[in-house]
PDB file of N, CA and C in Angstrom:
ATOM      1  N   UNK A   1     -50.412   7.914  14.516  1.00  0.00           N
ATOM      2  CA  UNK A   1     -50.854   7.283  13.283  1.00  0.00           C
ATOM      3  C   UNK A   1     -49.705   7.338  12.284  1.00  0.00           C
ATOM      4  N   UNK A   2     -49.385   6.483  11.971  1.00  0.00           N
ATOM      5  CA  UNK A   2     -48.455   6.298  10.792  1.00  0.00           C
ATOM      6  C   UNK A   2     -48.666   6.461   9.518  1.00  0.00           C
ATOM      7  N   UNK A   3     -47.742   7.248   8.470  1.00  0.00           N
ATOM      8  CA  UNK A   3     -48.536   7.913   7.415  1.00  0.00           C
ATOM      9  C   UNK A   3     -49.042   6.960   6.460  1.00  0.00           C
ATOM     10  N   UNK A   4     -48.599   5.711   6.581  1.00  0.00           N
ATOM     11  CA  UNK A   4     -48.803   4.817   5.329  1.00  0.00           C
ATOM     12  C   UNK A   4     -50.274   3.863   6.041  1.00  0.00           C
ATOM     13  N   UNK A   5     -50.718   4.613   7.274  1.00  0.00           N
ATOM     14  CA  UNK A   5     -51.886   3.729   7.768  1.00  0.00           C
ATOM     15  C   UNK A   5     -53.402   3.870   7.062  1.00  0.00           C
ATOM     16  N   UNK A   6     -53.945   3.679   7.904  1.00  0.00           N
ATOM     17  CA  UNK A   6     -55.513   4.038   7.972  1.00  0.00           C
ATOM     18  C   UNK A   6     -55.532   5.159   7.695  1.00  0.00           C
ATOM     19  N   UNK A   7     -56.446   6.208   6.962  1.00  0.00           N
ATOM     20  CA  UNK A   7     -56.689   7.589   6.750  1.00  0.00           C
ATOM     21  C   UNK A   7     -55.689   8.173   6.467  1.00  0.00           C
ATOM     22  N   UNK A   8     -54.532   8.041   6.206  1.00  0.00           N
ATOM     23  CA  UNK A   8     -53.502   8.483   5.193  1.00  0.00           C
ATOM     24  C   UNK A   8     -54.028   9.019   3.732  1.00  0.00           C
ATOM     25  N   UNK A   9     -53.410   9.945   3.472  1.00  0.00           N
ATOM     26  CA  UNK A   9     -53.698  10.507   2.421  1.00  0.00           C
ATOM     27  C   UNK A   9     -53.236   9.785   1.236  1.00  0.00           C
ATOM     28  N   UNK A  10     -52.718   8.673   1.325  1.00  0.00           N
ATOM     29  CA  UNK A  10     -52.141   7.997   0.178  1.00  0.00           C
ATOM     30  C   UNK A  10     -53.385   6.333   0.144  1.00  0.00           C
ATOM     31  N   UNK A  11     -53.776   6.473   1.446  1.00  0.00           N
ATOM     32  CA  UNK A  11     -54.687   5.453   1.318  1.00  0.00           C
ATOM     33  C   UNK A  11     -56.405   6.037   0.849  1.00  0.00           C
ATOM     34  N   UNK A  12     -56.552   7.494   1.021  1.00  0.00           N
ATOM     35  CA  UNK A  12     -57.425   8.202   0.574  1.00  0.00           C
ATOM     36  C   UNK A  12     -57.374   8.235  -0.958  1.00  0.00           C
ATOM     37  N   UNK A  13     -56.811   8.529  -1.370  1.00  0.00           N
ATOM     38  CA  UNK A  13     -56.545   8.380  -2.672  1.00  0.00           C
ATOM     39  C   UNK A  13     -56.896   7.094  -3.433  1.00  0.00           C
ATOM     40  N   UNK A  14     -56.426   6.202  -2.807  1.00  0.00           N
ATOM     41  CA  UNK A  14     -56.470   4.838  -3.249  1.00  0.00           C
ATOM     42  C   UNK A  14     -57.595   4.069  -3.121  1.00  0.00           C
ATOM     43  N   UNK A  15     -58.576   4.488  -2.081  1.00  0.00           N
ATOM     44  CA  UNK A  15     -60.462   4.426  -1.428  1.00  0.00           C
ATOM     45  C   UNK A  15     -60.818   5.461  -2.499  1.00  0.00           C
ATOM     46  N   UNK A  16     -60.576   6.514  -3.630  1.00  0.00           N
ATOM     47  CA  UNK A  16     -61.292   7.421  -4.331  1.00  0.00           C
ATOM     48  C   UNK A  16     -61.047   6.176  -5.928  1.00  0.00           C
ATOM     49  N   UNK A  17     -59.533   6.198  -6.289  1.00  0.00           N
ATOM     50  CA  UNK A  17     -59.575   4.801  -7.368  1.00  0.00           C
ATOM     51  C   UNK A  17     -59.785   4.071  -7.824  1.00  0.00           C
ATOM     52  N   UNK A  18     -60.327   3.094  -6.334  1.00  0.00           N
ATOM     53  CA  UNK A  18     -61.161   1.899  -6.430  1.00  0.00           C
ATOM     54  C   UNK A  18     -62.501   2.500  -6.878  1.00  0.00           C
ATOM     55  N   UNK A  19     -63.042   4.078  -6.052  1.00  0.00           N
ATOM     56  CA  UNK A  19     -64.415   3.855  -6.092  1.00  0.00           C
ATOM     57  C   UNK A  19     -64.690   3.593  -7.904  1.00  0.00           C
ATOM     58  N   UNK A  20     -63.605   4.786  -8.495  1.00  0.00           N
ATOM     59  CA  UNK A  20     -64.003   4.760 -10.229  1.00  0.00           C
ATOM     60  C   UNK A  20     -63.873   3.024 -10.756  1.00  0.00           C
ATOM     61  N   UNK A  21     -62.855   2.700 -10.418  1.00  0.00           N
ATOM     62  CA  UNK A  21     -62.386   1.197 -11.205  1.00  0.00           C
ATOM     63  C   UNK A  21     -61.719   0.614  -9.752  1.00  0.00           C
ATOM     64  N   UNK A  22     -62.532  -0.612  -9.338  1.00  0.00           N
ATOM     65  CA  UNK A  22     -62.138  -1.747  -8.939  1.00  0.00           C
ATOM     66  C   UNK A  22     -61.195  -2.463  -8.798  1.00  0.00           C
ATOM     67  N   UNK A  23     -60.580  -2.246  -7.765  1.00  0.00           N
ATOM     68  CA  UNK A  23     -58.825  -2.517  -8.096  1.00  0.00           C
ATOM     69  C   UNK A  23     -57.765  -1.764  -8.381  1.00  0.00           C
ATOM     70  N   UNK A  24     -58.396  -0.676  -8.465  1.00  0.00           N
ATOM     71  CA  UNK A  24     -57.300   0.458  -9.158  1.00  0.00           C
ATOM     72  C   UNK A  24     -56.734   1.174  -7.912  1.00  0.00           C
ATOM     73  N   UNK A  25     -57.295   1.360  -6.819  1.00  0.00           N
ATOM     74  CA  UNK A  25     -56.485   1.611  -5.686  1.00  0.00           C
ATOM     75  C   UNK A  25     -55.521   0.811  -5.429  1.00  0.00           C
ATOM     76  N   UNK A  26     -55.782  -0.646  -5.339  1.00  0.00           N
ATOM     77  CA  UNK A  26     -54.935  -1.332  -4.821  1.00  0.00           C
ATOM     78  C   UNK A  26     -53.907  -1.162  -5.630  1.00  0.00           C
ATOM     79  N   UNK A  27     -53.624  -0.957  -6.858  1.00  0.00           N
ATOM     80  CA  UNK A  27     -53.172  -0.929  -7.922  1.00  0.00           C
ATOM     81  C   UNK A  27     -51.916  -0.185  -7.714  1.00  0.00           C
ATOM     82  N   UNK A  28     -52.722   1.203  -7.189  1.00  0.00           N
ATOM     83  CA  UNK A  28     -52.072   2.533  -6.832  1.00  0.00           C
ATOM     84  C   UNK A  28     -51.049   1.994  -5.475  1.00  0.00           C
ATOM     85  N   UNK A  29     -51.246   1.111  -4.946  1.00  0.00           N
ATOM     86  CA  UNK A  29     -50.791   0.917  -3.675  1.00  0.00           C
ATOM     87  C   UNK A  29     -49.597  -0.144  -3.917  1.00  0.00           C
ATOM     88  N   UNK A  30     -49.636  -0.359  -5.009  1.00  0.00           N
ATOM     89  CA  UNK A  30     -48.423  -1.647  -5.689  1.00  0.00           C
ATOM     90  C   UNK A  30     -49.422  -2.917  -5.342  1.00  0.00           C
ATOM     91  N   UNK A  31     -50.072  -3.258  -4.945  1.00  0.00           N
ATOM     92  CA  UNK A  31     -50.854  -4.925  -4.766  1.00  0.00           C
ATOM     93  C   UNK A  31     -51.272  -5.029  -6.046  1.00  0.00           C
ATOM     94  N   UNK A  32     -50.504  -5.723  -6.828  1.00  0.00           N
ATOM     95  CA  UNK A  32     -50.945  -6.017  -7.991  1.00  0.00           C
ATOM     96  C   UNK A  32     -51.962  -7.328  -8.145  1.00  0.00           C
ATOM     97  N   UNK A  33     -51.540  -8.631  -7.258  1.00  0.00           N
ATOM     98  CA  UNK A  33     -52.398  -9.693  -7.353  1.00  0.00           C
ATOM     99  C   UNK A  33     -53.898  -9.234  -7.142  1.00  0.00           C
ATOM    100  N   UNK A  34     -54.217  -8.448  -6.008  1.00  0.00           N
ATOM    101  CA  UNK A  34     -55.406  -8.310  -5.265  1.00  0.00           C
ATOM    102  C   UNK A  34     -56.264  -7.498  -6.397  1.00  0.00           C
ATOM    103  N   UNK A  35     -54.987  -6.650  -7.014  1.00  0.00           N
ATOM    104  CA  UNK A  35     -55.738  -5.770  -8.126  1.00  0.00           C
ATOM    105  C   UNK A  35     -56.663  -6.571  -8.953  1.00  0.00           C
ATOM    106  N   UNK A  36     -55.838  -7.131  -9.312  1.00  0.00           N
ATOM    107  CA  UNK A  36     -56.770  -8.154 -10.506  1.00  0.00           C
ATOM    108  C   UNK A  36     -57.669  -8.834 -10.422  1.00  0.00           C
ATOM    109  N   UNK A  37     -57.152  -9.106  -9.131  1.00  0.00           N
ATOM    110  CA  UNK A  37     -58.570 -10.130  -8.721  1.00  0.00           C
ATOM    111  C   UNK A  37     -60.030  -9.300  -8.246  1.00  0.00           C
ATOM    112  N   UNK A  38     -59.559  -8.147  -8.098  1.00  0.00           N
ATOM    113  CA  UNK A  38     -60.909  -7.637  -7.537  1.00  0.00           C
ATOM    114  C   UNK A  38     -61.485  -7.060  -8.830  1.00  0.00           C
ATOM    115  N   UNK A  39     -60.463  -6.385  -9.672  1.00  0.00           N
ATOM    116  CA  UNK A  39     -61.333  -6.162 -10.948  1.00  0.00           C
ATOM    117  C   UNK A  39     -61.698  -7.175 -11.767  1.00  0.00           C
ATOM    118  N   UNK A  40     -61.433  -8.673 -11.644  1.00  0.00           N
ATOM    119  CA  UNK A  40     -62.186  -9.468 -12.563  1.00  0.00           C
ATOM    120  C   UNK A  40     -63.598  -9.421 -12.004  1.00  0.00           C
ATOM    121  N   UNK A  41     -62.975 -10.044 -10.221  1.00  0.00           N
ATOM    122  CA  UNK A  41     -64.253 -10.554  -9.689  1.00  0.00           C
ATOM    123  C   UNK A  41     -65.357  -9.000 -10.207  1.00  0.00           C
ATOM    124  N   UNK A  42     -65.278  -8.150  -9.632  1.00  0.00           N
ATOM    125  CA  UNK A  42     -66.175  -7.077 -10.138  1.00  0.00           C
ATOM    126  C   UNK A  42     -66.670  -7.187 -11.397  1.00  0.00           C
ATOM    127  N   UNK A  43     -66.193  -7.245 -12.467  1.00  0.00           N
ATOM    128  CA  UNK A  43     -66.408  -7.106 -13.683  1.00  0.00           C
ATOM    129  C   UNK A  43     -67.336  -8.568 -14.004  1.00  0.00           C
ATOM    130  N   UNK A  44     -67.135  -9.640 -13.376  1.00  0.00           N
ATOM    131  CA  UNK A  44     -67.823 -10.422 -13.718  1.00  0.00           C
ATOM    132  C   UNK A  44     -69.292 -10.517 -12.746  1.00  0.00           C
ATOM    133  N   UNK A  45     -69.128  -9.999 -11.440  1.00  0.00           N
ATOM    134  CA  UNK A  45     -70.532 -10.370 -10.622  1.00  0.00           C
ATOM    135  C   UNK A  45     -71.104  -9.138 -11.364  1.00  0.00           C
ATOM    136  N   UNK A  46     -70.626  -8.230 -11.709  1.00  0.00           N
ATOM    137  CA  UNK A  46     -71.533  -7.175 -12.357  1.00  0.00           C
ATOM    138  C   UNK A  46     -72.712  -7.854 -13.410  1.00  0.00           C
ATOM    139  N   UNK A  47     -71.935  -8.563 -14.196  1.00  0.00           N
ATOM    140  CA  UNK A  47     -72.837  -9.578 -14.952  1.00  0.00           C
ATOM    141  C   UNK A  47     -74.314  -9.767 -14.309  1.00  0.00           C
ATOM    142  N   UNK A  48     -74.350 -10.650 -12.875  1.00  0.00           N
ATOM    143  CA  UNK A  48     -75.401 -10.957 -11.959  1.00  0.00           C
ATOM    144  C   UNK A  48     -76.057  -9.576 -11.042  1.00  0.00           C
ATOM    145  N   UNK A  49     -75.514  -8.604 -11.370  1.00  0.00           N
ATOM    146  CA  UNK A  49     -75.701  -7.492  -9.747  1.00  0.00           C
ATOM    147  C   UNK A  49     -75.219  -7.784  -9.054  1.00  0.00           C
ATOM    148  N   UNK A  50     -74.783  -8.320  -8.933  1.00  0.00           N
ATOM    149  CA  UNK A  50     -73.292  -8.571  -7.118  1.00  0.00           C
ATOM    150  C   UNK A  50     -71.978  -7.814  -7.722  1.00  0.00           C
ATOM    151  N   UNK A  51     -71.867  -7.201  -8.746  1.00  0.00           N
ATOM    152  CA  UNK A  51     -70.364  -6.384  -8.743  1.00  0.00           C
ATOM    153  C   UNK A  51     -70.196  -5.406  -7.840  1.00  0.00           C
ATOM    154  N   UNK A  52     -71.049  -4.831  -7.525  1.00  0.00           N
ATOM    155  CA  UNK A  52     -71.273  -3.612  -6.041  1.00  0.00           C
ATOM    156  C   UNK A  52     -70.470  -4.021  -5.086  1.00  0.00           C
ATOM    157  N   UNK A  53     -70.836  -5.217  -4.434  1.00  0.00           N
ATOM    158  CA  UNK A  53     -70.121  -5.912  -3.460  1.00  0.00           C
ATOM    159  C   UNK A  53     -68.502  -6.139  -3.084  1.00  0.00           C
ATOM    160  N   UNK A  54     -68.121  -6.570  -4.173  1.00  0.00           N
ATOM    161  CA  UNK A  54     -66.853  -6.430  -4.703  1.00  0.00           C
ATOM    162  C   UNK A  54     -66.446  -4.908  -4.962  1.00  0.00           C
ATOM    163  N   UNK A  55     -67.257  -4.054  -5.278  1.00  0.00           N
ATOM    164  CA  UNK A  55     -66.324  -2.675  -5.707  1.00  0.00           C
ATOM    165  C   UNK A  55     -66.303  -2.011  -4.305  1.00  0.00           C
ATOM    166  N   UNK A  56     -67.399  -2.049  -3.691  1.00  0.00           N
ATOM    167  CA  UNK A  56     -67.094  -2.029  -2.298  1.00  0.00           C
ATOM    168  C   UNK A  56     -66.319  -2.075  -1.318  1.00  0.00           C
ATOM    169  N   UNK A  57     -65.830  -3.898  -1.765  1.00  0.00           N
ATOM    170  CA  UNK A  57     -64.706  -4.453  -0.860  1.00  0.00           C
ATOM    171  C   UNK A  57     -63.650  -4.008  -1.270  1.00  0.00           C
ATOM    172  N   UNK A  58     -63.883  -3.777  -2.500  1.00  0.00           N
ATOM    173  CA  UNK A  58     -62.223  -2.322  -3.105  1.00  0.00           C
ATOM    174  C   UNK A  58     -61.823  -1.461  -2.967  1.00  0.00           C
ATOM    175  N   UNK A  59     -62.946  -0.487  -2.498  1.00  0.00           N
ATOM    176  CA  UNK A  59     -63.319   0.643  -1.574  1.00  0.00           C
ATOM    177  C   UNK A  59     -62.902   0.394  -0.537  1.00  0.00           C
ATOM    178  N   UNK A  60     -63.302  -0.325   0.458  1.00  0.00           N
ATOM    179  CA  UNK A  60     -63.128  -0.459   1.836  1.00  0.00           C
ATOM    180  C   UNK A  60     -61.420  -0.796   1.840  1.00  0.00           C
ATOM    181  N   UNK A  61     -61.562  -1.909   1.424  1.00  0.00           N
ATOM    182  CA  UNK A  61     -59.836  -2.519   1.284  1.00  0.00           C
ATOM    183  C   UNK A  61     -58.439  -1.388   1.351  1.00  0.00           C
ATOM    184  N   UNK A  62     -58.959  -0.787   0.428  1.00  0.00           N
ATOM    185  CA  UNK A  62     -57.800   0.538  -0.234  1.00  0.00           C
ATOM    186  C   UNK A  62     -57.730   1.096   1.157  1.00  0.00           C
ATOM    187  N   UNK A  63     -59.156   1.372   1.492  1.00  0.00           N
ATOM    188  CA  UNK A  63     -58.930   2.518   2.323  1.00  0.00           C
ATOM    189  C   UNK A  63     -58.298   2.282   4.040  1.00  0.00           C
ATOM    190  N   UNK A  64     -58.249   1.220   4.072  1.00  0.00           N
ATOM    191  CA  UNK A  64     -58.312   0.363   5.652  1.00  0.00           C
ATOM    192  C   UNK A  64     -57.244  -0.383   5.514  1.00  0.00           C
ATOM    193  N   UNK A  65     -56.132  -0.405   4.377  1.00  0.00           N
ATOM    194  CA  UNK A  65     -54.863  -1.436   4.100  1.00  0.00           C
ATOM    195  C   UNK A  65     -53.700  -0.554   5.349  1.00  0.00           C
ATOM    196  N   UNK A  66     -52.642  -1.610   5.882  1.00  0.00           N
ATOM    197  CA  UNK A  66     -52.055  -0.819   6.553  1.00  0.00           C
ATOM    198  C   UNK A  66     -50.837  -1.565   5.676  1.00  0.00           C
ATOM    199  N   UNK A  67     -49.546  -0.667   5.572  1.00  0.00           N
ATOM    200  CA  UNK A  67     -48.137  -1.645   4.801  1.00  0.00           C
ATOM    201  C   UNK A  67     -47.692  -2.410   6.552  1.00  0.00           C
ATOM    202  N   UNK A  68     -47.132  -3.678   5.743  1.00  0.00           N
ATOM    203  CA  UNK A  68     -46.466  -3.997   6.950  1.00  0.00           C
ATOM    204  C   UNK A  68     -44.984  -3.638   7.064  1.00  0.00           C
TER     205      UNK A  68
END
């Protein structure tokens, strides 16, 4: 396993970030575009109840990113 993979402690970190703020892992990870986009999208389906979904996929994302 390669340290910058899956279950890396730097991608752990970055799956705990997102969970507080949406995007903020990715953030942590330098993906700045994805950042933003996941904290708008969040911030706005929150509006409807679908922001979960999205903070989720921020969650998951962070944590499951591999660098190429």
């Amino acid at each position: 396993m390669e340290p910058s993979g899956q279950g890396s402690a730097g991608n752990v970190i970055a799956a705990i970030c997102s969970f507080v703020i949406p995007g903020l892992g990715q953030l942590v990870q330098g993906r700045l575009l994805i950042a933003v986009i996941m904290f708008l999208l969040a911030g706005l389906l929150w509006i409807v109840w679908l922001g979960w979904l999205i903070h989720l996929w921020s969650i998951l994302d962070a944590a499951l990113w591999k660098r190429r």
